[in-house]
PDB file of N, CA and C in Angstrom:
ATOM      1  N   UNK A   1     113.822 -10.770-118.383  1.00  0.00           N
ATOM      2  CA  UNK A   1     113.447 -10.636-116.997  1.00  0.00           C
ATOM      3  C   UNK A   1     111.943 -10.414-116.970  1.00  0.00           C
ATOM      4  N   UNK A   2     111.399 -10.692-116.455  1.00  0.00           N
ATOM      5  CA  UNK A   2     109.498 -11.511-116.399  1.00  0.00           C
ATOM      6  C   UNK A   2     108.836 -11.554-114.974  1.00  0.00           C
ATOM      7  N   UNK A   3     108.341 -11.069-114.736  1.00  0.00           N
ATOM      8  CA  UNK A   3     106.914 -10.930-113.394  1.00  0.00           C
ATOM      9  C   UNK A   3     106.466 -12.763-114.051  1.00  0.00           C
ATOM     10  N   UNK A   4     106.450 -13.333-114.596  1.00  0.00           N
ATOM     11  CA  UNK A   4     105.858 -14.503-115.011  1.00  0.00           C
ATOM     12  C   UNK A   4     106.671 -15.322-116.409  1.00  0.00           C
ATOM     13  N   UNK A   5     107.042 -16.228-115.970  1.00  0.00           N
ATOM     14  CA  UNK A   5     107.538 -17.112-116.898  1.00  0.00           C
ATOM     15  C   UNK A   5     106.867 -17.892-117.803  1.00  0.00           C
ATOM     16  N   UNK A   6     107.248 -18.587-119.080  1.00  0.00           N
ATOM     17  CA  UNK A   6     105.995 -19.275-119.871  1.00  0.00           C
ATOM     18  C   UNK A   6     105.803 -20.306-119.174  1.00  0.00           C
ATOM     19  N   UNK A   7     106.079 -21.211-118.255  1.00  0.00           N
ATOM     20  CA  UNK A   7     105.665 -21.807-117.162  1.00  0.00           C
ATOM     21  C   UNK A   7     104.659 -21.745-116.038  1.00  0.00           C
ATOM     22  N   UNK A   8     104.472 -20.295-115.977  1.00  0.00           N
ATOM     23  CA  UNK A   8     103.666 -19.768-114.503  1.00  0.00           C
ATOM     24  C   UNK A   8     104.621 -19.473-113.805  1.00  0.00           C
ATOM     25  N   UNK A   9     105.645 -19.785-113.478  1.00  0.00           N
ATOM     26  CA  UNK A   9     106.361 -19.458-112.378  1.00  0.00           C
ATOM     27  C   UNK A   9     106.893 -17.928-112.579  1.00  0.00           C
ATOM     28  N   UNK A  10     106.516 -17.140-111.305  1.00  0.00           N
ATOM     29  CA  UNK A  10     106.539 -15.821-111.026  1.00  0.00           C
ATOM     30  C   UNK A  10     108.505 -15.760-111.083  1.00  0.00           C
ATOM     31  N   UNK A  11     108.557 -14.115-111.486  1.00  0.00           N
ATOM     32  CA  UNK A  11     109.763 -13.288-111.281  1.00  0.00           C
ATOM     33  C   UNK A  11     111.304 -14.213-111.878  1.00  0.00           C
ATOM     34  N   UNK A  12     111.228 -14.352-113.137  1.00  0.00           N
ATOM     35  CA  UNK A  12     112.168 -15.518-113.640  1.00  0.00           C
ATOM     36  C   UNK A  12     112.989 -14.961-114.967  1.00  0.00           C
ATOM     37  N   UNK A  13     114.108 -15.061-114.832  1.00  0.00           N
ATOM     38  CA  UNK A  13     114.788 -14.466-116.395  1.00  0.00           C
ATOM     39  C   UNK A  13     114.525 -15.858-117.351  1.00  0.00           C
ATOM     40  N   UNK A  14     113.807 -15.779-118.498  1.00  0.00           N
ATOM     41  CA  UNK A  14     114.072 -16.516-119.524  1.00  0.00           C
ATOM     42  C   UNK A  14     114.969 -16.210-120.809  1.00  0.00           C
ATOM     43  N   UNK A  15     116.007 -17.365-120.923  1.00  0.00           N
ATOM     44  CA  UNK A  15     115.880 -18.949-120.577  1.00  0.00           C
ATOM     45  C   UNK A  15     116.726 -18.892-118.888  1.00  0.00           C
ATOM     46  N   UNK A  16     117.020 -19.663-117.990  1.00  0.00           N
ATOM     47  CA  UNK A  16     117.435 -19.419-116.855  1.00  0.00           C
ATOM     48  C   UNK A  16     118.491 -20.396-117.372  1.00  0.00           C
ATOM     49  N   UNK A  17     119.399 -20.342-118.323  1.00  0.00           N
ATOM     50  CA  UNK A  17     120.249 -20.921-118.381  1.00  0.00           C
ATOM     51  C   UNK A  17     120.912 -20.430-119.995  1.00  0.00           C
ATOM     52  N   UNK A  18     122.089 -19.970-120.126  1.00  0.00           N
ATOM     53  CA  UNK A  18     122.621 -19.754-121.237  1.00  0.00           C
ATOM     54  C   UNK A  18     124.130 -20.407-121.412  1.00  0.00           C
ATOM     55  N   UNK A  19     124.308 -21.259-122.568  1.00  0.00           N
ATOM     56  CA  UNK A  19     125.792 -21.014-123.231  1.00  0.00           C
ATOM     57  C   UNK A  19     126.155 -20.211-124.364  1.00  0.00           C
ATOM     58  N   UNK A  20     127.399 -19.460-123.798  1.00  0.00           N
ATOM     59  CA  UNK A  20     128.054 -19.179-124.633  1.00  0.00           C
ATOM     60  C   UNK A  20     129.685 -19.287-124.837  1.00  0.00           C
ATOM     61  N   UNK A  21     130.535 -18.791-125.432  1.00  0.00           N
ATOM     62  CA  UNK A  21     131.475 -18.948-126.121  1.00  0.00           C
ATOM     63  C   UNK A  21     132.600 -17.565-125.601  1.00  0.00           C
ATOM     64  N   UNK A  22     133.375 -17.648-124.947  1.00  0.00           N
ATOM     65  CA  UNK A  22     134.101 -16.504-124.317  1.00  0.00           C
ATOM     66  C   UNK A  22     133.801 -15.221-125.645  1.00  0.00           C
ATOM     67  N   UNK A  23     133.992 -14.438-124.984  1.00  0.00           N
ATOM     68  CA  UNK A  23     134.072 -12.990-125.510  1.00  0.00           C
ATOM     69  C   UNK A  23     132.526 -13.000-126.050  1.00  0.00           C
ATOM     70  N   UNK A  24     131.621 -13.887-125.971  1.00  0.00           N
ATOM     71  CA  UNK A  24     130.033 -13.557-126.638  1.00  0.00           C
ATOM     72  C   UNK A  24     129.389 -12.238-125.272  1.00  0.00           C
ATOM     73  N   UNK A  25     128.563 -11.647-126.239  1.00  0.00           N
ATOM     74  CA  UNK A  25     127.739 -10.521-125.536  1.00  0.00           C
ATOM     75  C   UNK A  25     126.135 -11.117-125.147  1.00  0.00           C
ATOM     76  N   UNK A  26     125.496 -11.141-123.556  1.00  0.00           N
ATOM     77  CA  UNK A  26     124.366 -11.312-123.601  1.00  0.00           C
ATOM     78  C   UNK A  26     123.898  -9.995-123.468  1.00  0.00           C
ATOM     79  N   UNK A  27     122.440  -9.879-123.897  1.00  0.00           N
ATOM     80  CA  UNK A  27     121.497  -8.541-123.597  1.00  0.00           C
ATOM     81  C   UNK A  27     120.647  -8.913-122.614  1.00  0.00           C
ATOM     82  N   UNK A  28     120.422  -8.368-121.770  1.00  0.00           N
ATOM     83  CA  UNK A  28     119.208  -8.894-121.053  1.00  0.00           C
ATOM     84  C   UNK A  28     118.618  -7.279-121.029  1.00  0.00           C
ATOM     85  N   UNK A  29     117.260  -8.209-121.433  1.00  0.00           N
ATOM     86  CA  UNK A  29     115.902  -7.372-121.513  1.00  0.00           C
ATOM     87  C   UNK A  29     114.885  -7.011-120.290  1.00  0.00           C
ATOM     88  N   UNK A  30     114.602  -6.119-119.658  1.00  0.00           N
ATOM     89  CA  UNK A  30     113.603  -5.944-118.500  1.00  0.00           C
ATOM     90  C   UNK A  30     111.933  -5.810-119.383  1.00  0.00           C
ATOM     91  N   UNK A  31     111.791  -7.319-119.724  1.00  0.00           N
ATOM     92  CA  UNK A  31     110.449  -6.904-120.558  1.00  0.00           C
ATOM     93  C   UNK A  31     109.044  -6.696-119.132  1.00  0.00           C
ATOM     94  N   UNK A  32     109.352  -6.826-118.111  1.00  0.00           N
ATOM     95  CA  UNK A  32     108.204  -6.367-116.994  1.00  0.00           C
ATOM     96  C   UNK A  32     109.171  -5.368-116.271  1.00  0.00           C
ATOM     97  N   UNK A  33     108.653  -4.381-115.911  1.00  0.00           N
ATOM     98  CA  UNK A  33     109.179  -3.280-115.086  1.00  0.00           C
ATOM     99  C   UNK A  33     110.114  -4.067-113.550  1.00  0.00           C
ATOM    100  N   UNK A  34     110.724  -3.192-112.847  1.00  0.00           N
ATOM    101  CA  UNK A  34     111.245  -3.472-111.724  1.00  0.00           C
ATOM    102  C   UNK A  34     112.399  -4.411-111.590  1.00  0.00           C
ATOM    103  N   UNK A  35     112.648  -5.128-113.036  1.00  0.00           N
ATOM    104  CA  UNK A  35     113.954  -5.910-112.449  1.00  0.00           C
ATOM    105  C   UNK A  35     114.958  -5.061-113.594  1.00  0.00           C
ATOM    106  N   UNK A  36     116.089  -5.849-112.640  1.00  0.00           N
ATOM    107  CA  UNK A  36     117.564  -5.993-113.050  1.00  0.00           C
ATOM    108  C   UNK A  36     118.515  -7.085-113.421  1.00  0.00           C
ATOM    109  N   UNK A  37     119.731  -6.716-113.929  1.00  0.00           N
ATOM    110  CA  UNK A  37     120.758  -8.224-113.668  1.00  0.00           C
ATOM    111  C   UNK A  37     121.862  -7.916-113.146  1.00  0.00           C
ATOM    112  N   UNK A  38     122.042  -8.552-112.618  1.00  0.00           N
ATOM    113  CA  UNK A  38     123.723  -8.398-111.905  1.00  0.00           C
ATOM    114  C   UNK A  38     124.463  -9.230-111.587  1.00  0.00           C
ATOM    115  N   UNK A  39     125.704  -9.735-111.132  1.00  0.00           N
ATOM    116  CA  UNK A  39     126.224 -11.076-111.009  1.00  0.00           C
ATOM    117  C   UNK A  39     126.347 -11.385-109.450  1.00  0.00           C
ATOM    118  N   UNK A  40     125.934 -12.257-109.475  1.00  0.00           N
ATOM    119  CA  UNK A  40     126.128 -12.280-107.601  1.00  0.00           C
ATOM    120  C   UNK A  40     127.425 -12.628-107.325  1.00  0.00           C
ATOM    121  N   UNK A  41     127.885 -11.766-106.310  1.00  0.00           N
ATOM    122  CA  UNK A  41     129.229 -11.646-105.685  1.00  0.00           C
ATOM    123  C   UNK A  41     130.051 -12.836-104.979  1.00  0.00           C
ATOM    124  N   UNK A  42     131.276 -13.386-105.883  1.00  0.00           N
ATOM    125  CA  UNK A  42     131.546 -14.409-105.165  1.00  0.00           C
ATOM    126  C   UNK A  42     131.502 -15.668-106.364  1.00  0.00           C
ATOM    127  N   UNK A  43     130.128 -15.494-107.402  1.00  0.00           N
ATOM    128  CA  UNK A  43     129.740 -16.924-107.850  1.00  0.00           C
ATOM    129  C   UNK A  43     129.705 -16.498-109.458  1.00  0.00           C
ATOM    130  N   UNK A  44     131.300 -16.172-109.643  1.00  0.00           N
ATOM    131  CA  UNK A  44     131.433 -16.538-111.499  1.00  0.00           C
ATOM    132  C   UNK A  44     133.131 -16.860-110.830  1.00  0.00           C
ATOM    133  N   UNK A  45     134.162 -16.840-112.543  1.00  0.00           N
ATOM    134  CA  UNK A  45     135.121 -17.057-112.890  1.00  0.00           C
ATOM    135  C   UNK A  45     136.131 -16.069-112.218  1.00  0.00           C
ATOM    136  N   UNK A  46     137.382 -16.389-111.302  1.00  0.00           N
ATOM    137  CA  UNK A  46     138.676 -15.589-111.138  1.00  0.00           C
ATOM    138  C   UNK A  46     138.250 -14.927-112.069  1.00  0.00           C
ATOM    139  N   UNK A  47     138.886 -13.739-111.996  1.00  0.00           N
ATOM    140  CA  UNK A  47     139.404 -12.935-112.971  1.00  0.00           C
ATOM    141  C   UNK A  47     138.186 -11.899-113.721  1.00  0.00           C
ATOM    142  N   UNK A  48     137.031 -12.609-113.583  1.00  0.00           N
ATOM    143  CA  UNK A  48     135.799 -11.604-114.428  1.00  0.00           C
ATOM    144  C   UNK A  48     135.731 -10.607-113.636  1.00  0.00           C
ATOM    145  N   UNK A  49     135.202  -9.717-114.492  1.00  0.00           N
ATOM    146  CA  UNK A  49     134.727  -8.311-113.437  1.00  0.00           C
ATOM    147  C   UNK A  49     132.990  -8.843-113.317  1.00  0.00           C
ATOM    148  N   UNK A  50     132.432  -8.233-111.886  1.00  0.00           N
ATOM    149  CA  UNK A  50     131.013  -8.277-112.066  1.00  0.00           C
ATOM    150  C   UNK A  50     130.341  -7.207-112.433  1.00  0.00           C
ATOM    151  N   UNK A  51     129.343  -7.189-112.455  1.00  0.00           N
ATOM    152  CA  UNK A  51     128.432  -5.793-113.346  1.00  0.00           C
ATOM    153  C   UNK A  51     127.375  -5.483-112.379  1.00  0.00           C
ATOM    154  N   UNK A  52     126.617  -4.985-113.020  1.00  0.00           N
ATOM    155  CA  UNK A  52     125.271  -4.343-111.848  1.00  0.00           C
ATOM    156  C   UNK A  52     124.797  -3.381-113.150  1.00  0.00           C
ATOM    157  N   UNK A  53     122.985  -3.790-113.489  1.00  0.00           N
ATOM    158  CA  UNK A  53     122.575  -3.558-114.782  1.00  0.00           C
ATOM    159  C   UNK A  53     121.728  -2.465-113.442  1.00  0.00           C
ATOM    160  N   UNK A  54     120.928  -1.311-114.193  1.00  0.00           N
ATOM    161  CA  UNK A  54     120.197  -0.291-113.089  1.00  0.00           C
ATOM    162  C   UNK A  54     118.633  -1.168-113.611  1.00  0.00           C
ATOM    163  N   UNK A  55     117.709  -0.806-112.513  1.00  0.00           N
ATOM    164  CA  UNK A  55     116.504  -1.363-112.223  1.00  0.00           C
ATOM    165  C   UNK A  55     115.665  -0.990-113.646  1.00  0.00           C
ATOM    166  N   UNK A  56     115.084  -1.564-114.487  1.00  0.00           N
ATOM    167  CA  UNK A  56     113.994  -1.330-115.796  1.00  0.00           C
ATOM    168  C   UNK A  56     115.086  -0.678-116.776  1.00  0.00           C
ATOM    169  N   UNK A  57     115.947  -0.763-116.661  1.00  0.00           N
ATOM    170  CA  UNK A  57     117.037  -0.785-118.162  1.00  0.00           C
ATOM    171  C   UNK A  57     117.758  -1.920-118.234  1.00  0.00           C
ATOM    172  N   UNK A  58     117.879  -2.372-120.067  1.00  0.00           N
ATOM    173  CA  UNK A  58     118.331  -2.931-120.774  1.00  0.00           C
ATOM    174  C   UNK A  58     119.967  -3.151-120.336  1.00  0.00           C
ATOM    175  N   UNK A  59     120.767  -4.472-120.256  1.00  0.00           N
ATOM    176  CA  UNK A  59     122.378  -3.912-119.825  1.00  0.00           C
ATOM    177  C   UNK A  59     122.672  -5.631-120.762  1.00  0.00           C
ATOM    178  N   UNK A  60     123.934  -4.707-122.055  1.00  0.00           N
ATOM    179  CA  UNK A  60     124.465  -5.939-122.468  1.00  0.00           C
ATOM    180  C   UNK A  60     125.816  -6.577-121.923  1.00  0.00           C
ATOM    181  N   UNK A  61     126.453  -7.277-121.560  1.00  0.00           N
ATOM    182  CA  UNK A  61     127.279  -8.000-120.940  1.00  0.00           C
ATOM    183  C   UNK A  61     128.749  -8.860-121.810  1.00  0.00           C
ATOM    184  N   UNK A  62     129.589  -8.594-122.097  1.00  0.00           N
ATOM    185  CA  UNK A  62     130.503  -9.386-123.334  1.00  0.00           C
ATOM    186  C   UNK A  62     131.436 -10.073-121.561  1.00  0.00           C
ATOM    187  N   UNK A  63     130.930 -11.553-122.027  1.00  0.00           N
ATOM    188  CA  UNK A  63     131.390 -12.595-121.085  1.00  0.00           C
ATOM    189  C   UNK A  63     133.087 -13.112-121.982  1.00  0.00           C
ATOM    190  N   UNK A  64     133.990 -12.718-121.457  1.00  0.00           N
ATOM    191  CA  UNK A  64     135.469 -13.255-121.409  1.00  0.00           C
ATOM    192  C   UNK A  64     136.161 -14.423-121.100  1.00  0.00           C
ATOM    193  N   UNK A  65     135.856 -14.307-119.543  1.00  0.00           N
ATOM    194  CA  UNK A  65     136.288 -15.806-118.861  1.00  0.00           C
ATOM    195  C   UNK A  65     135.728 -16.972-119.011  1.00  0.00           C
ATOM    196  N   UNK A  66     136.204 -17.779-119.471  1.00  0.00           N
ATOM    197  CA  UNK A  66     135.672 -18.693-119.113  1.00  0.00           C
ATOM    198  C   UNK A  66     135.262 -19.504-118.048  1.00  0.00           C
ATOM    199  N   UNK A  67     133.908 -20.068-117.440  1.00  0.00           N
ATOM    200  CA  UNK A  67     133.693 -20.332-116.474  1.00  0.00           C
ATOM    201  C   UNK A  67     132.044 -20.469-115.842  1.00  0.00           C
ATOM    202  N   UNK A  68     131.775 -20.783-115.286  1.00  0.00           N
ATOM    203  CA  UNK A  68     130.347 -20.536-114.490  1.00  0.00           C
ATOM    204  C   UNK A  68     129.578 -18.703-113.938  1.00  0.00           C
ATOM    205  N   UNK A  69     128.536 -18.610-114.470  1.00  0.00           N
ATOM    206  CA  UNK A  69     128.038 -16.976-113.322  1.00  0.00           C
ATOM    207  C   UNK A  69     126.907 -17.298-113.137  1.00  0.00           C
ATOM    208  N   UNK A  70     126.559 -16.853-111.673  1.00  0.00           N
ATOM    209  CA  UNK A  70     125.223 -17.072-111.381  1.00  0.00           C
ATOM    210  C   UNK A  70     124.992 -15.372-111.616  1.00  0.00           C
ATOM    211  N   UNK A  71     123.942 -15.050-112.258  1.00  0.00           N
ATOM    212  CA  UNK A  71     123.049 -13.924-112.383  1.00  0.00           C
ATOM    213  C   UNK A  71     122.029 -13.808-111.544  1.00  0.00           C
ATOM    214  N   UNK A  72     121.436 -12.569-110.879  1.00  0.00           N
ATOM    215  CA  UNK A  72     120.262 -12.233-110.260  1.00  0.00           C
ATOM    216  C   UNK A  72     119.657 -11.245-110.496  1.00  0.00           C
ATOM    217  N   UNK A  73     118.732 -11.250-110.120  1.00  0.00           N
ATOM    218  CA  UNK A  73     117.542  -9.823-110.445  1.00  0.00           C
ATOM    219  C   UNK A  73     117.517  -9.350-108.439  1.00  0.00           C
ATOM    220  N   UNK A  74     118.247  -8.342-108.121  1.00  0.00           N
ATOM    221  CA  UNK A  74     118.652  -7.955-107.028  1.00  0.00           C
ATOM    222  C   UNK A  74     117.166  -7.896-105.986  1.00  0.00           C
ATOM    223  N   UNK A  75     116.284  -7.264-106.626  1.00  0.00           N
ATOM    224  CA  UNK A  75     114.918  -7.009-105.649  1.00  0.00           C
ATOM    225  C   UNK A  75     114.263  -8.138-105.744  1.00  0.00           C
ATOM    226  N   UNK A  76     114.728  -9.164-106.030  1.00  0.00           N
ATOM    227  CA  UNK A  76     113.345 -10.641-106.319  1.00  0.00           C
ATOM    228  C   UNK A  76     114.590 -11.291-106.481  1.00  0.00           C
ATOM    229  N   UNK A  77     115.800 -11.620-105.590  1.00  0.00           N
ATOM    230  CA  UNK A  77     116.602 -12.316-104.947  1.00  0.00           C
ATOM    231  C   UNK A  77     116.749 -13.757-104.109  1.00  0.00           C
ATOM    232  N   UNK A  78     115.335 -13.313-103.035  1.00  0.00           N
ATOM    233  CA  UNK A  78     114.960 -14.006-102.420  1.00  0.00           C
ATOM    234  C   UNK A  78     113.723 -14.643-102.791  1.00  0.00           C
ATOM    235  N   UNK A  79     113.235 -14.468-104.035  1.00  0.00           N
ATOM    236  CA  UNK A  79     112.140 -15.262-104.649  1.00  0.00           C
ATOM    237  C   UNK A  79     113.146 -16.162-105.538  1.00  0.00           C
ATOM    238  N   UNK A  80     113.906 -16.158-105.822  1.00  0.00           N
ATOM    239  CA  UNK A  80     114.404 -17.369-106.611  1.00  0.00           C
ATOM    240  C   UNK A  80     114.434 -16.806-108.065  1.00  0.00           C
ATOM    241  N   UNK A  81     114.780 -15.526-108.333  1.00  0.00           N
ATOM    242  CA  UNK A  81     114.780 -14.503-109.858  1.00  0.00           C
ATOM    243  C   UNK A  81     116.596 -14.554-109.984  1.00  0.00           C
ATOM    244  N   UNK A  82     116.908 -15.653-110.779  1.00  0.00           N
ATOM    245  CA  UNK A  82     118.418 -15.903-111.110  1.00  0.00           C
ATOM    246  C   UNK A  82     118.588 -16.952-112.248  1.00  0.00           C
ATOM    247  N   UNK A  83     119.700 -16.942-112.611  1.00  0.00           N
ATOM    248  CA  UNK A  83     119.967 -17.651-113.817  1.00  0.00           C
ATOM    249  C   UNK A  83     121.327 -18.062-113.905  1.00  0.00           C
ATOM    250  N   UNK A  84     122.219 -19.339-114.659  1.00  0.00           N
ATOM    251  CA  UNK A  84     122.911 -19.534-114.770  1.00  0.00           C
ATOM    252  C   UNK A  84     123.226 -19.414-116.312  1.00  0.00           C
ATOM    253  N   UNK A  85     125.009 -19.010-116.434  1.00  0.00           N
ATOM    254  CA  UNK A  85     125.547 -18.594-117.379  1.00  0.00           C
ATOM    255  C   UNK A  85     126.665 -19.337-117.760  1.00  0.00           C
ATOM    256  N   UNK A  86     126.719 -20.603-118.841  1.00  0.00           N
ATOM    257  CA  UNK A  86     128.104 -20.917-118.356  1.00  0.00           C
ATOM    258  C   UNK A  86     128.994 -20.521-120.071  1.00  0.00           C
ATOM    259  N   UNK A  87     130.264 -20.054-119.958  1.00  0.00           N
ATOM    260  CA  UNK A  87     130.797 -19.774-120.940  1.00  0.00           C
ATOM    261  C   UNK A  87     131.973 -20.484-121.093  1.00  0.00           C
ATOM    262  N   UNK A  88     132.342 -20.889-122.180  1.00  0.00           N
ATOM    263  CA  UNK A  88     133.211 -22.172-122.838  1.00  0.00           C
ATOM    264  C   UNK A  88     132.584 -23.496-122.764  1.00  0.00           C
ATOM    265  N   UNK A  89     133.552 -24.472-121.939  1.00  0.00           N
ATOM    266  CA  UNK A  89     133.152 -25.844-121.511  1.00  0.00           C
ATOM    267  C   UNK A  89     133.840 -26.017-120.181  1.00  0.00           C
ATOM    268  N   UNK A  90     133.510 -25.195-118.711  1.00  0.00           N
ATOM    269  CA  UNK A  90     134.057 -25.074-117.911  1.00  0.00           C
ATOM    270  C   UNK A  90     132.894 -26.543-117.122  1.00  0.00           C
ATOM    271  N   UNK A  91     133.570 -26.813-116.059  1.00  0.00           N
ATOM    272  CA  UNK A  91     133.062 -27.671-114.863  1.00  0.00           C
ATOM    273  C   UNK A  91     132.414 -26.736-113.823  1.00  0.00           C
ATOM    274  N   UNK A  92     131.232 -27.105-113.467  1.00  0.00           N
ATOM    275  CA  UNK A  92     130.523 -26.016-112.310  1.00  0.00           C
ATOM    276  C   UNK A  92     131.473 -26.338-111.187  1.00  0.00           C
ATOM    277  N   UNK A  93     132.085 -25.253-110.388  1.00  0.00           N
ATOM    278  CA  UNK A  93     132.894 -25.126-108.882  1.00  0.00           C
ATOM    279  C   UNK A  93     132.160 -25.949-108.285  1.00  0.00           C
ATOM    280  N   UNK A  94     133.236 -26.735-107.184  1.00  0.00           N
ATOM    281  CA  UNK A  94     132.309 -27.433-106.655  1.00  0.00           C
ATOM    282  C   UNK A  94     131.721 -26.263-105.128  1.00  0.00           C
ATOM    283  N   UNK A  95     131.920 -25.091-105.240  1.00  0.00           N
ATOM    284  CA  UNK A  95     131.122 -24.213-104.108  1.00  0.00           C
ATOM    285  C   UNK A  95     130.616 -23.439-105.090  1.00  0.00           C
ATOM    286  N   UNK A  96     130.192 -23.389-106.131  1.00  0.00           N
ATOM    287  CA  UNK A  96     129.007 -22.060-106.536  1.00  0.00           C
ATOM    288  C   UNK A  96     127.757 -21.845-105.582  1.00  0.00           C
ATOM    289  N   UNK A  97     127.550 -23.014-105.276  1.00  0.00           N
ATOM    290  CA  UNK A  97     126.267 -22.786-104.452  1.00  0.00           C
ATOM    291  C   UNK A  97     126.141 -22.882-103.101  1.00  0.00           C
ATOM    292  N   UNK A  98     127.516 -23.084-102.611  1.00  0.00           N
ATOM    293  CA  UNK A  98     127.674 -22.840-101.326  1.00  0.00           C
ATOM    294  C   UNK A  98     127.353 -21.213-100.846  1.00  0.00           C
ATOM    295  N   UNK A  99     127.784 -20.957 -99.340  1.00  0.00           N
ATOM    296  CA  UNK A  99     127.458 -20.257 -98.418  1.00  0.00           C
ATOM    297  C   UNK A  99     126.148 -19.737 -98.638  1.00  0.00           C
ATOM    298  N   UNK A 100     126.013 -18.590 -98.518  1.00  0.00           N
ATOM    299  CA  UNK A 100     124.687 -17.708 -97.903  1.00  0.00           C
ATOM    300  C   UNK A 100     124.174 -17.683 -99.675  1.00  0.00           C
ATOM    301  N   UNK A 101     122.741 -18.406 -99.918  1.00  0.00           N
ATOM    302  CA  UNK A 101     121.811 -17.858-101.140  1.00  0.00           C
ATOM    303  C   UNK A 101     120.482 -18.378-100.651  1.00  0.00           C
ATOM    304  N   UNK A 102     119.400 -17.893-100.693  1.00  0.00           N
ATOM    305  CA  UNK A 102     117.716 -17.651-100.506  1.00  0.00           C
ATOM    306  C   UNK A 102     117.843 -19.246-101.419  1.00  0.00           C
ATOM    307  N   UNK A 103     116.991 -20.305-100.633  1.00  0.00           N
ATOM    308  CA  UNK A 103     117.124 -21.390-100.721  1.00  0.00           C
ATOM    309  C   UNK A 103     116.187 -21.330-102.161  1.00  0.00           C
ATOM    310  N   UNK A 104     114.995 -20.532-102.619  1.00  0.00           N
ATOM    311  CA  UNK A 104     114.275 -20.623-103.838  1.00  0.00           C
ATOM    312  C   UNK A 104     115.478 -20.072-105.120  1.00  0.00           C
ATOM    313  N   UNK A 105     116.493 -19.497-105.130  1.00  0.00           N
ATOM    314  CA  UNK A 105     117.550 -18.944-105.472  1.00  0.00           C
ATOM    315  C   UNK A 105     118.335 -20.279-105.561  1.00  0.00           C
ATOM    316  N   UNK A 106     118.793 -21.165-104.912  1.00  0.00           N
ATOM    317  CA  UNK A 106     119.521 -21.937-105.083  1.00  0.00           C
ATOM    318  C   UNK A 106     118.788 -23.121-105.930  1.00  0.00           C
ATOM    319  N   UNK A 107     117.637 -23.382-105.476  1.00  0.00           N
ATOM    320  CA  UNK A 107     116.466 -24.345-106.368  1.00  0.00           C
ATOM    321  C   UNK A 107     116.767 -24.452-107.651  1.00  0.00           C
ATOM    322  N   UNK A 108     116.390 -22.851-108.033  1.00  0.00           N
ATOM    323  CA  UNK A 108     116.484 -22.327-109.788  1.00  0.00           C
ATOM    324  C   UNK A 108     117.963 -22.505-110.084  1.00  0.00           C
ATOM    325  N   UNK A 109     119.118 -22.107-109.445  1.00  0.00           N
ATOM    326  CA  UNK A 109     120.134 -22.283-110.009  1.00  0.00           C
ATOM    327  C   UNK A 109     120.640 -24.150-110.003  1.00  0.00           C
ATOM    328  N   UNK A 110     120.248 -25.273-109.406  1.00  0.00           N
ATOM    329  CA  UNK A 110     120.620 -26.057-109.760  1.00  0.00           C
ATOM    330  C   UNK A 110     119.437 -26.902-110.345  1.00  0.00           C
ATOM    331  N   UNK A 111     118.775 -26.443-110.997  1.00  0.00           N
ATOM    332  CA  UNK A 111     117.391 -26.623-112.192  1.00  0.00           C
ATOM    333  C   UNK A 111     118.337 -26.155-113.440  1.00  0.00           C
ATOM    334  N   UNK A 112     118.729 -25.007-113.457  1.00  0.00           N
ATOM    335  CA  UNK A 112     119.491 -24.181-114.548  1.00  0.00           C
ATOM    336  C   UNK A 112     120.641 -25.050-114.752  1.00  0.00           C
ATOM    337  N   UNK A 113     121.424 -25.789-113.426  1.00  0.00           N
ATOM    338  CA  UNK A 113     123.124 -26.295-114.006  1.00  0.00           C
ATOM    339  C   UNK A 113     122.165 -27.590-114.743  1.00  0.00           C
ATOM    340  N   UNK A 114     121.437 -28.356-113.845  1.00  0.00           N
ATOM    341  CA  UNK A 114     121.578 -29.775-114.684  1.00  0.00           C
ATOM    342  C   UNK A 114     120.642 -29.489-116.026  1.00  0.00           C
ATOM    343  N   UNK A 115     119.397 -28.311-116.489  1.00  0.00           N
ATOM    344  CA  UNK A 115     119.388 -28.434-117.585  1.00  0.00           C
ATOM    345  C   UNK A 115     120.585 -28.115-118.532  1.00  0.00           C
ATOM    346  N   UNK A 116     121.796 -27.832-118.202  1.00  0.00           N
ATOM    347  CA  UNK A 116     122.678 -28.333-118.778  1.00  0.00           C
ATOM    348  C   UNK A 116     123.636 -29.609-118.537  1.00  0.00           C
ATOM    349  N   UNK A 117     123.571 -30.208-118.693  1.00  0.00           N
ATOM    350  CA  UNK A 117     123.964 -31.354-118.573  1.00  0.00           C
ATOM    351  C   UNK A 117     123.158 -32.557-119.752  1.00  0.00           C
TER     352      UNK A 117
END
């Protein structure tokens, strides 16, 4: 989690896109003060629980379901500070990115699905 990406682009978790393998653990790091991670409500797999990491601490995560999560950094929400997570070899929903998300938020997350692809 980054005030600045190796890109330039402000308030960004790198990489903004991870696979992994059910039951794998991510760490996410607050290497600039003020952010967090958390899963936005609504946009992972039935069945996962979501989390909520506290603001400038470290929170590791052991992903189960298989499926799609969109991640966010809660205070830089509406700047477009999110990431996609996909675990196994699931198909993105076709509503992850539906209803209510901060249109710079939705940008990054379908930058994040098709660099996978």
């Amino acid at each position: 989690m980054l005030n600045k990406g190796s890109d330039g682009s402000p308030m960004v978790f790198e990489p903004a896109y991870v696979k992994l393998a059910p039951g794998d653990t991510l760490k996410f790091v607050a290497a600039d003060r003020g952010h967090n991670a958390e899963s936005i409500k609504g946009r992972s797999p039935e069945g996962s629980e979501d989390f909520k990491g506290k603001i400038n601490e470290e929170i590791e995560v052991t992903f189960d379901v298989e499926g799609w999560y969109a991640i966010q950094c809660k205070p830089h929400f509406a700047m477009g500070m999110v990431m996609a997570v996909e675990v196994g070899d699931a198909d993105v929903p076709e509503d992850f990115l539906e209803g209510r998300i901060p249109r710079r938020a939705k940008d990054r997350l379908e930058a994040a699905i098709a660099s996978a692809e």
